[in-house]
PDB file of N, CA and C in Angstrom:
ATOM      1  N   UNK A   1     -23.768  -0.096 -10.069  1.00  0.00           N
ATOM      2  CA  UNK A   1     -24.273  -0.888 -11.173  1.00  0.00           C
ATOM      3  C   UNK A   1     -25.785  -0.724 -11.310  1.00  0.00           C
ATOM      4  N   UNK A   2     -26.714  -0.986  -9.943  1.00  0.00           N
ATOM      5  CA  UNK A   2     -28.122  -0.799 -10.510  1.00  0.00           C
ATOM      6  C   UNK A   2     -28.393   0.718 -10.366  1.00  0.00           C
ATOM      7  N   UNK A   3     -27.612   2.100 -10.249  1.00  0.00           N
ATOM      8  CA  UNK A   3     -27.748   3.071 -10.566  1.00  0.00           C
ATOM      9  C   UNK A   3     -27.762   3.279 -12.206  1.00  0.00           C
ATOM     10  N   UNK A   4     -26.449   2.867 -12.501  1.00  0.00           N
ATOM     11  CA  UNK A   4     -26.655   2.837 -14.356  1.00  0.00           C
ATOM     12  C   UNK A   4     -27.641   2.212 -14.857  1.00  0.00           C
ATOM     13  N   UNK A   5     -27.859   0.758 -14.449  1.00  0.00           N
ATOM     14  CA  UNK A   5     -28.996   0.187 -15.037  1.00  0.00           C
ATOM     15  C   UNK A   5     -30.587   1.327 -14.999  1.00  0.00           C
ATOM     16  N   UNK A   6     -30.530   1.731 -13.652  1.00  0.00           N
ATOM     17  CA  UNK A   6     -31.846   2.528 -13.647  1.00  0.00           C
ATOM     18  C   UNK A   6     -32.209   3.842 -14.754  1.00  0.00           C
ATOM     19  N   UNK A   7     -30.595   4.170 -14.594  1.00  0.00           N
ATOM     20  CA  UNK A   7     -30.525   5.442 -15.320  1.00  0.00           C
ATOM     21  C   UNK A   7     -30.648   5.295 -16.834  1.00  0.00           C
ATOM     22  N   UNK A   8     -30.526   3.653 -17.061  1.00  0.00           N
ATOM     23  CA  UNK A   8     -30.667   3.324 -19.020  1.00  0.00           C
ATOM     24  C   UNK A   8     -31.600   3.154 -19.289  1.00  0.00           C
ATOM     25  N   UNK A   9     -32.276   2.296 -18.213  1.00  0.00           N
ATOM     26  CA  UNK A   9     -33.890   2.420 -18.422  1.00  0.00           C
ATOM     27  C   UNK A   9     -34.411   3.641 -18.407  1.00  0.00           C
ATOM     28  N   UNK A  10     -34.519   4.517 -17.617  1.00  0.00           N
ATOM     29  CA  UNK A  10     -35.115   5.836 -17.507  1.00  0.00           C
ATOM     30  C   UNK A  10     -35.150   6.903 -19.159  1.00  0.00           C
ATOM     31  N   UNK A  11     -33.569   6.250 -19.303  1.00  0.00           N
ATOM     32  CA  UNK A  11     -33.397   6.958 -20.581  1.00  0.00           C
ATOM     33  C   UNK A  11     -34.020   6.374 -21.983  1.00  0.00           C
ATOM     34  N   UNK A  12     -34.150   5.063 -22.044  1.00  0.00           N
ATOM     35  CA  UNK A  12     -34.748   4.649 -22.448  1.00  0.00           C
ATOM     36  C   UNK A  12     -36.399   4.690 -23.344  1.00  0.00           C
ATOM     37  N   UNK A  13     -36.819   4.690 -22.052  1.00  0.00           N
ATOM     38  CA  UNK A  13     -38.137   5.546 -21.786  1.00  0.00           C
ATOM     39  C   UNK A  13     -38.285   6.377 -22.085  1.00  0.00           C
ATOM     40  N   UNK A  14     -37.887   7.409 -22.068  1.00  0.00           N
ATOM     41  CA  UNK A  14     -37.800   8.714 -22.649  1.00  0.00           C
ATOM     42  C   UNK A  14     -37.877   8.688 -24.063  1.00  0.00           C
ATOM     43  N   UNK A  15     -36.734   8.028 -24.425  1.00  0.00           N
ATOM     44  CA  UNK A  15     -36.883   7.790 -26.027  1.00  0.00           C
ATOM     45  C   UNK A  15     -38.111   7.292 -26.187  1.00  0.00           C
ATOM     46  N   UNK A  16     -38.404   6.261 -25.871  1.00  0.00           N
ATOM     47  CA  UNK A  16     -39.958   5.480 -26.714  1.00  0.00           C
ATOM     48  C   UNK A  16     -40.877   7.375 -26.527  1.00  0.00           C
ATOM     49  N   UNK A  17     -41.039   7.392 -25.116  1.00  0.00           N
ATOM     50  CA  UNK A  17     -42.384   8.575 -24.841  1.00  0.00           C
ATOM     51  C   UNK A  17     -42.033   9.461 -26.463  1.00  0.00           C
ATOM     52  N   UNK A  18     -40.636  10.235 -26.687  1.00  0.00           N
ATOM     53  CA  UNK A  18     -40.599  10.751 -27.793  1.00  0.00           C
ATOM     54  C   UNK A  18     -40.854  10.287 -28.985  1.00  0.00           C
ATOM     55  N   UNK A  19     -40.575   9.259 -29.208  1.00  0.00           N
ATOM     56  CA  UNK A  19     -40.948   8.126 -30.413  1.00  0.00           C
ATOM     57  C   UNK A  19     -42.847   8.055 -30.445  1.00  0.00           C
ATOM     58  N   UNK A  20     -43.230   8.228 -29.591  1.00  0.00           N
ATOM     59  CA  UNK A  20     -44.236   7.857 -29.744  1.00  0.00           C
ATOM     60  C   UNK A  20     -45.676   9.332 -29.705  1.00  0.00           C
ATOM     61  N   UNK A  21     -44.815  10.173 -29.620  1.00  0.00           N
ATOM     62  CA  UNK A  21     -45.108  11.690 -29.585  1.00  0.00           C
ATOM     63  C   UNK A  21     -45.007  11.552 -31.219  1.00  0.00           C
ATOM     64  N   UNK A  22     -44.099  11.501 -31.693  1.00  0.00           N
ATOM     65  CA  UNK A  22     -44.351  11.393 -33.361  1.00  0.00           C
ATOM     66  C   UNK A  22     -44.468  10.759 -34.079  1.00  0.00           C
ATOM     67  N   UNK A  23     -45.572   9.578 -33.484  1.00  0.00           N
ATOM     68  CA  UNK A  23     -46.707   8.701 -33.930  1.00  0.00           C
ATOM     69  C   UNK A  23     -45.186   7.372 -34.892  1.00  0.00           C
ATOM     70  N   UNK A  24     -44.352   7.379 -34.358  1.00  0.00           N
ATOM     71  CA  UNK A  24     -43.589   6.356 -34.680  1.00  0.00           C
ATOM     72  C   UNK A  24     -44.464   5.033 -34.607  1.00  0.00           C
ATOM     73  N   UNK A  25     -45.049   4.887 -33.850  1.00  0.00           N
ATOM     74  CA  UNK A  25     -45.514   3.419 -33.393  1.00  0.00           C
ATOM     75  C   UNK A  25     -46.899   3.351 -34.227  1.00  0.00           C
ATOM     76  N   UNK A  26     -47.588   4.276 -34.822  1.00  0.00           N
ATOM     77  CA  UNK A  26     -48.833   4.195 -35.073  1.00  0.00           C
ATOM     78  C   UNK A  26     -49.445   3.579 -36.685  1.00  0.00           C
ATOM     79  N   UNK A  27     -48.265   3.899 -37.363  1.00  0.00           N
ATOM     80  CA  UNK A  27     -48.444   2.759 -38.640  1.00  0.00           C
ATOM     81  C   UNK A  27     -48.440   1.578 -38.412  1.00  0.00           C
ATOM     82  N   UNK A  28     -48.743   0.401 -39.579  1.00  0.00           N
ATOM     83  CA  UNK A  28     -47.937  -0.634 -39.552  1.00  0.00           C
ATOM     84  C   UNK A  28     -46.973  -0.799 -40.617  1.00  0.00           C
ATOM     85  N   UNK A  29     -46.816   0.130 -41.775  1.00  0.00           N
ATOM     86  CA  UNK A  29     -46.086   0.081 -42.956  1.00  0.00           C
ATOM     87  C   UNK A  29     -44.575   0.126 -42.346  1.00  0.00           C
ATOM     88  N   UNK A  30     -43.608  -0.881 -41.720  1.00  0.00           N
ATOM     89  CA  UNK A  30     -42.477  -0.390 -41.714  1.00  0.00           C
ATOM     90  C   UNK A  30     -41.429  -0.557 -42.834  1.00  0.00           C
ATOM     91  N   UNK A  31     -40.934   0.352 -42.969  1.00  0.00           N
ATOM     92  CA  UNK A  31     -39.383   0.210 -44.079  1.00  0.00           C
ATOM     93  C   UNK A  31     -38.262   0.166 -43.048  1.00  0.00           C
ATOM     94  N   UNK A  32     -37.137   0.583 -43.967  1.00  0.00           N
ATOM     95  CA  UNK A  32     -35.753   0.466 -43.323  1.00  0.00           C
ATOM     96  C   UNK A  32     -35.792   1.722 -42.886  1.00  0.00           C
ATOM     97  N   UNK A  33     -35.997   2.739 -43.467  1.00  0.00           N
ATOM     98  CA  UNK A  33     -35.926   4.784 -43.037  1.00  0.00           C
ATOM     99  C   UNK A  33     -36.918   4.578 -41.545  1.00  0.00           C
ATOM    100  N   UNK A  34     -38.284   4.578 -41.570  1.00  0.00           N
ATOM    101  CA  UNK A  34     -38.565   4.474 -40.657  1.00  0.00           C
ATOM    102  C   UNK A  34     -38.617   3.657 -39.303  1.00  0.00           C
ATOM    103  N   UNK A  35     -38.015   2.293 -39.646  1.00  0.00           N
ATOM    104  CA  UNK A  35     -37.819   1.633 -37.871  1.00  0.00           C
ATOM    105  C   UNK A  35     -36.412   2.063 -37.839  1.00  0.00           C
ATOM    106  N   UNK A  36     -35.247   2.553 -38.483  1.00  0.00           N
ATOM    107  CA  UNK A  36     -34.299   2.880 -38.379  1.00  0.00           C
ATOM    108  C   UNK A  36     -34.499   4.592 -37.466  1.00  0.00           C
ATOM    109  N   UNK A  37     -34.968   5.640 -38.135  1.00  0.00           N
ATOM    110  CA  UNK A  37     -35.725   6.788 -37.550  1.00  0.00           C
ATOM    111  C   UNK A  37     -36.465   6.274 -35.963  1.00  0.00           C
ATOM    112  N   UNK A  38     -36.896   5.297 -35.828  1.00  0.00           N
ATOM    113  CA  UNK A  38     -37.609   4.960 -34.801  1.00  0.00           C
ATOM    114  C   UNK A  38     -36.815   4.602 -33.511  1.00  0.00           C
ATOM    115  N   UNK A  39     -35.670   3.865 -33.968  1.00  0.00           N
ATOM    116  CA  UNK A  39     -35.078   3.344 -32.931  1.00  0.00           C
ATOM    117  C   UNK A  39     -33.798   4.383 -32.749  1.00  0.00           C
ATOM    118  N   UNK A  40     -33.307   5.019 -33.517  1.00  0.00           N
ATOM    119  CA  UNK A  40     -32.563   6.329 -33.191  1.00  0.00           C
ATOM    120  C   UNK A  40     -33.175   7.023 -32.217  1.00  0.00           C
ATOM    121  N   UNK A  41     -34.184   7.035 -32.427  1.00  0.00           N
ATOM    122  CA  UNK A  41     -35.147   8.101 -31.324  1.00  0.00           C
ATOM    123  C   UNK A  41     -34.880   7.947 -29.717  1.00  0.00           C
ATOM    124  N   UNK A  42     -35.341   6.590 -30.121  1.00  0.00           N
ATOM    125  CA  UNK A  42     -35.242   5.980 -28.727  1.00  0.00           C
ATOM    126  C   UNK A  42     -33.996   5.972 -28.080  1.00  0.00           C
ATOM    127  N   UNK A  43     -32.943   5.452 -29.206  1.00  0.00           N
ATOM    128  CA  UNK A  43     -31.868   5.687 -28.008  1.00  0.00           C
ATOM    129  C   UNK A  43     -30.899   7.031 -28.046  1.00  0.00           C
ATOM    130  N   UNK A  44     -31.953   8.353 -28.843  1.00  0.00           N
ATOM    131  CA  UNK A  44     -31.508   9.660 -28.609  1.00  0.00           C
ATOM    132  C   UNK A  44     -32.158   9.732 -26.635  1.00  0.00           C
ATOM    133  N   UNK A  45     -33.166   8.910 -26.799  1.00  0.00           N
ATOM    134  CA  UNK A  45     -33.630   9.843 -25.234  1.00  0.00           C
ATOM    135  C   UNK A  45     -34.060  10.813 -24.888  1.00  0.00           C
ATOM    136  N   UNK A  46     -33.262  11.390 -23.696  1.00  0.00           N
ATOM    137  CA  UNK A  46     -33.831  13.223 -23.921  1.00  0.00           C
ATOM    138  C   UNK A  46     -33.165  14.209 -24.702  1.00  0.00           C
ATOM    139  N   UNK A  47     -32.227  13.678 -25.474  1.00  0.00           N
ATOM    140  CA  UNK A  47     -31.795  14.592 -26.467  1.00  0.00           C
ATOM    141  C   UNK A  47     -32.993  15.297 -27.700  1.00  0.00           C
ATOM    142  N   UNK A  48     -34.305  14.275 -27.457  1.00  0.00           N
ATOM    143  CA  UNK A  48     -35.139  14.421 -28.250  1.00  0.00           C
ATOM    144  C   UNK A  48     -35.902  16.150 -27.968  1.00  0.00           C
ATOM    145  N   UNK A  49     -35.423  15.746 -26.555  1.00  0.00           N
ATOM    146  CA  UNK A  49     -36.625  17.251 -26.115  1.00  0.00           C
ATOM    147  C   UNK A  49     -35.867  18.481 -26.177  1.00  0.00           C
ATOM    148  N   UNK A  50     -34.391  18.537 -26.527  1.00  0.00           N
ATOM    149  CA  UNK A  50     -33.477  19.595 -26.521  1.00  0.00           C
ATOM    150  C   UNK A  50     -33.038  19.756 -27.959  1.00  0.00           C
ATOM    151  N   UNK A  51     -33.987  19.440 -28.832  1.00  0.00           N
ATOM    152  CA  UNK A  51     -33.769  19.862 -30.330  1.00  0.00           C
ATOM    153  C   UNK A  51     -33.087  18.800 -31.379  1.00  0.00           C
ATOM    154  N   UNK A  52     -32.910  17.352 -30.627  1.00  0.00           N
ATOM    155  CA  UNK A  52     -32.272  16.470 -31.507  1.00  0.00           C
ATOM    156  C   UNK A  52     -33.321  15.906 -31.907  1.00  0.00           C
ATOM    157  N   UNK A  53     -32.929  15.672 -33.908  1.00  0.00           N
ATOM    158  CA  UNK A  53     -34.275  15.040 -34.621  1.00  0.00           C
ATOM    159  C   UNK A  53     -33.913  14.076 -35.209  1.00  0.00           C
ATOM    160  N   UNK A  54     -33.288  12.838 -34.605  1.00  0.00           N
ATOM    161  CA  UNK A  54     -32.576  12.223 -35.651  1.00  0.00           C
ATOM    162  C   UNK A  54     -33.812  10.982 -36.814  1.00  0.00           C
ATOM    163  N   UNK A  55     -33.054  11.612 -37.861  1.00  0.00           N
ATOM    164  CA  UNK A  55     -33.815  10.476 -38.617  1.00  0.00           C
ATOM    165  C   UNK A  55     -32.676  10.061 -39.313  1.00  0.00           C
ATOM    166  N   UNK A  56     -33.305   8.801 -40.657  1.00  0.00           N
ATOM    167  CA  UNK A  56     -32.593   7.764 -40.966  1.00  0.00           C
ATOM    168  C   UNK A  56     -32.554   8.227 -42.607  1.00  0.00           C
ATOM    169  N   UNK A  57     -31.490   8.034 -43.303  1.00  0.00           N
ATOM    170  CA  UNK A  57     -32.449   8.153 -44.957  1.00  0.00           C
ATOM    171  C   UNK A  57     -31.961   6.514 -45.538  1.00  0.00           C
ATOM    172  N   UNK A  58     -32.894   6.014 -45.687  1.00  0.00           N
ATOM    173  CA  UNK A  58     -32.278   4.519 -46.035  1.00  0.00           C
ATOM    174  C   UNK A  58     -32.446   3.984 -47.514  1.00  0.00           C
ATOM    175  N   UNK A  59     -31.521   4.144 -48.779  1.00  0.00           N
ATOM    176  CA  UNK A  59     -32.297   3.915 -49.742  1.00  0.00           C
ATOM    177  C   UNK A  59     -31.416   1.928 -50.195  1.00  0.00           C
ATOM    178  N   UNK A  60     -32.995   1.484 -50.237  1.00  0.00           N
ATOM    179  CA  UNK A  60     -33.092   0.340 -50.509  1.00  0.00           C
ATOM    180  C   UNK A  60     -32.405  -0.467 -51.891  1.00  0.00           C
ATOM    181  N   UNK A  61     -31.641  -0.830 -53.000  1.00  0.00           N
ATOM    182  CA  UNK A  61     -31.549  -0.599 -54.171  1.00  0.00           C
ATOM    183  C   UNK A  61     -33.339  -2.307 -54.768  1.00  0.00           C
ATOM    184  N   UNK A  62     -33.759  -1.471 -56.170  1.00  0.00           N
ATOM    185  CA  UNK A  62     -34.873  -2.488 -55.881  1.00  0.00           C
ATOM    186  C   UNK A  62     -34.209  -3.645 -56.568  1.00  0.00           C
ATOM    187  N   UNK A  63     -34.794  -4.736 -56.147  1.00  0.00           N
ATOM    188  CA  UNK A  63     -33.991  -6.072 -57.417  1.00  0.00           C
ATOM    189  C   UNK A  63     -34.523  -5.591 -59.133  1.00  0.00           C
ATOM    190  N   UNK A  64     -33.531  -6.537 -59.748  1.00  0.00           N
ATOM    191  CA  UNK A  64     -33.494  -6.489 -61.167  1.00  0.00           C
ATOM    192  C   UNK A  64     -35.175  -7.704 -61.681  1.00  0.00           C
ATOM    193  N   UNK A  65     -35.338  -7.248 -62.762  1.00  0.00           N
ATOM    194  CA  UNK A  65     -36.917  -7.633 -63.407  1.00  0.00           C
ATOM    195  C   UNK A  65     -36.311  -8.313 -64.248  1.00  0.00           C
TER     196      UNK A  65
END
């Protein structure tokens, strides 16, 4: 049990370090595409460093005027 736990954290981590390699964290403008893109990242992990890019396409519909 605290082998998995260690190993989710570890993986974890990984994701943010990648998330944060492509300045995920460095705006403050968030939408739905990007904290969605953001948190994929994170829990891609190290899939990030073996060619996985996941992003999000999120389209919002706008309200009526």
């Amino acid at each position: 049990m605290r082998l998995g736990a260690a190993l989710l954290v570890v993986w974890l981590v990984i994701g943010a370090l990648a998330a944060a390699q492509r300045d995920y964290f460095s705006s403050s403008d968030a939408n739905c595409a990007k904290v969605g893109s953001t948190l994929l990242t994170i829990v891609a992990g190290p899939l990030n460093y073996v060619g996985a890019n996941p992003k999000i396409k999120c389209d919002v519909p706008e309200p009526s005027k």
